[in-house]
C-alpha atoms as a PDB file:
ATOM      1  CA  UNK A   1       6.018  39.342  -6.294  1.00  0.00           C
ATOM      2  CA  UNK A   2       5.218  35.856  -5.298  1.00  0.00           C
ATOM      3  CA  UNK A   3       2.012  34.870  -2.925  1.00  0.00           C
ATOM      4  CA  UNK A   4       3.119  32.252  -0.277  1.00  0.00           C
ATOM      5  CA  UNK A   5       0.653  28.793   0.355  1.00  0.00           C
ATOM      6  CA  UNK A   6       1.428  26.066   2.930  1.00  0.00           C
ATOM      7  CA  UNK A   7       1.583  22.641   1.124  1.00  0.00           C
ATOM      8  CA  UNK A   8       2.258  19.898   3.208  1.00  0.00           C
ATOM      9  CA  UNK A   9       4.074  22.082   6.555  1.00  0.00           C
ATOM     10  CA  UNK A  10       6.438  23.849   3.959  1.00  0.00           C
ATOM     11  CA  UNK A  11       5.822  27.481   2.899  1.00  0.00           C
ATOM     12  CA  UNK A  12       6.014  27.902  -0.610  1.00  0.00           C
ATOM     13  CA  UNK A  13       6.117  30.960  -3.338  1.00  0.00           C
ATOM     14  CA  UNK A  14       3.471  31.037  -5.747  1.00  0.00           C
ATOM     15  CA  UNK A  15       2.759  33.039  -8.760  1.00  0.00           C
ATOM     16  CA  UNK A  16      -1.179  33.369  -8.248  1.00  0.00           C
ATOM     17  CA  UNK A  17      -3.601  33.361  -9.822  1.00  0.00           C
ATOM     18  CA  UNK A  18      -2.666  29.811 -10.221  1.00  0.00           C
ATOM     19  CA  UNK A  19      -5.033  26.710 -10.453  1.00  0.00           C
ATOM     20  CA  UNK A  20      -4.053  24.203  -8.131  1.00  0.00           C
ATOM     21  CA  UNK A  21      -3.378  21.677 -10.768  1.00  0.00           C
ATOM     22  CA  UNK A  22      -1.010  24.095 -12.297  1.00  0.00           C
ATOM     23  CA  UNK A  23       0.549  23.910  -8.937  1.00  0.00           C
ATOM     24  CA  UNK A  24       0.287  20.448  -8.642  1.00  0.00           C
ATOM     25  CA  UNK A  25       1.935  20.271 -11.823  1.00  0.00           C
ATOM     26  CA  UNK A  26       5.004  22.812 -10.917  1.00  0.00           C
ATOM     27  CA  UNK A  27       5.354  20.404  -8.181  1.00  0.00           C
ATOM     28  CA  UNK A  28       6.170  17.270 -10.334  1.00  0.00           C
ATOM     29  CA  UNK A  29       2.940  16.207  -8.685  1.00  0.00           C
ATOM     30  CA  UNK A  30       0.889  14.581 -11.393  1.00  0.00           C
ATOM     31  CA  UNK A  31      -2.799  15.588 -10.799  1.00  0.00           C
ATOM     32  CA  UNK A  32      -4.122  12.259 -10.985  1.00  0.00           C
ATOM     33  CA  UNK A  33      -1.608  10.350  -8.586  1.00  0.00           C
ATOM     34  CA  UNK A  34      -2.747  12.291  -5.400  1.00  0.00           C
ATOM     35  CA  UNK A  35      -5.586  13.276  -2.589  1.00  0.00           C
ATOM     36  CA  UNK A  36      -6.148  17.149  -1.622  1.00  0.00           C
ATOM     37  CA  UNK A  37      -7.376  18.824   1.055  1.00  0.00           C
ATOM     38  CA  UNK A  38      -7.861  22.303   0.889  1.00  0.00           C
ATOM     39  CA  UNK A  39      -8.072  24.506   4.029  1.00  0.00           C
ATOM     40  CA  UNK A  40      -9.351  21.296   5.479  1.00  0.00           C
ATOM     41  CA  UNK A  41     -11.578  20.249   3.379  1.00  0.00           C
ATOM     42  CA  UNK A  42     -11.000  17.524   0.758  1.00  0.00           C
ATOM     43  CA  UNK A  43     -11.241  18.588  -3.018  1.00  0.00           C
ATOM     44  CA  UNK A  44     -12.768  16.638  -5.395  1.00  0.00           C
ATOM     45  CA  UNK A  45     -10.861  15.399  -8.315  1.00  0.00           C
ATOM     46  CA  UNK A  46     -12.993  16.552 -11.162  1.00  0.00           C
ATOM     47  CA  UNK A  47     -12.611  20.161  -9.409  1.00  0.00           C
ATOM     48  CA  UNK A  48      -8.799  19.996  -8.790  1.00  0.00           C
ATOM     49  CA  UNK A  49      -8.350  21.508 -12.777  1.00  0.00           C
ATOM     50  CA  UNK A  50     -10.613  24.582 -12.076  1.00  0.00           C
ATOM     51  CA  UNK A  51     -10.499  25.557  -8.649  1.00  0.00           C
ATOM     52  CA  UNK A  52      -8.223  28.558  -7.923  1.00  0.00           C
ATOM     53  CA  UNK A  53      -5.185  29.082  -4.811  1.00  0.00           C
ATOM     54  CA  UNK A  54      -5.644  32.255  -3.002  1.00  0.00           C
ATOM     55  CA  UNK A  55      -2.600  33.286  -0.683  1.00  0.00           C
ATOM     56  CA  UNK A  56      -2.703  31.649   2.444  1.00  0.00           C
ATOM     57  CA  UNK A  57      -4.173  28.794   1.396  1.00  0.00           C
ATOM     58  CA  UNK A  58      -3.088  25.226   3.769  1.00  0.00           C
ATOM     59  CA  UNK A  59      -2.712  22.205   1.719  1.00  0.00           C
ATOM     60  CA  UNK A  60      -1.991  18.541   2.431  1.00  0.00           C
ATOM     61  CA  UNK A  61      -0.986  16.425  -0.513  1.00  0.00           C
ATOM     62  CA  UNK A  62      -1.095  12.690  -0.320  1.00  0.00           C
ATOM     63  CA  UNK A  63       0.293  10.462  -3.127  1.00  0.00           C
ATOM     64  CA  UNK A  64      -1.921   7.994  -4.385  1.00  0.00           C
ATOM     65  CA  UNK A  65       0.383   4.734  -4.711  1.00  0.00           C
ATOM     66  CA  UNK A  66      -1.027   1.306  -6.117  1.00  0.00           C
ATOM     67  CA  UNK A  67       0.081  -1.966  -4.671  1.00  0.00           C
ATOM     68  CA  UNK A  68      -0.723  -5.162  -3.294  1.00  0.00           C
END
């Protein structure tokens, strides 16, 4: 049975234990293209491959976007 974990407002199934850049990933959100915060707090990028999503857990996913 799937665990449930807010990304962005939306409540979404998750097969845990997941990384969150697995998630990111079943997302179509490439790792490198966005901002986290996790449960409020931001996550750095160099931990985004490692650090584990628990059920529960409140996300907010920004995309990075280049321009001028």
């Amino acid at each position: 049975m799937a665990d449930r974990v807010i990304a962005n407002g939306r409540e979404l199934s998750v097969d845990l234990p997941t990384t969150l850049e697995a998630f990111l990933v079943a997302q179509d959100l490439p790792p490198r293209s966005v901002v986290v915060e996790l449960n409020g707090e931001a996550v750095a990028a160099s931990e985004i491959a490692t650090h584990e999503l628990h059920p529960g857990d409140q996300l907010e996913v920004v995309r990075v976007v280049a321009g001028g």
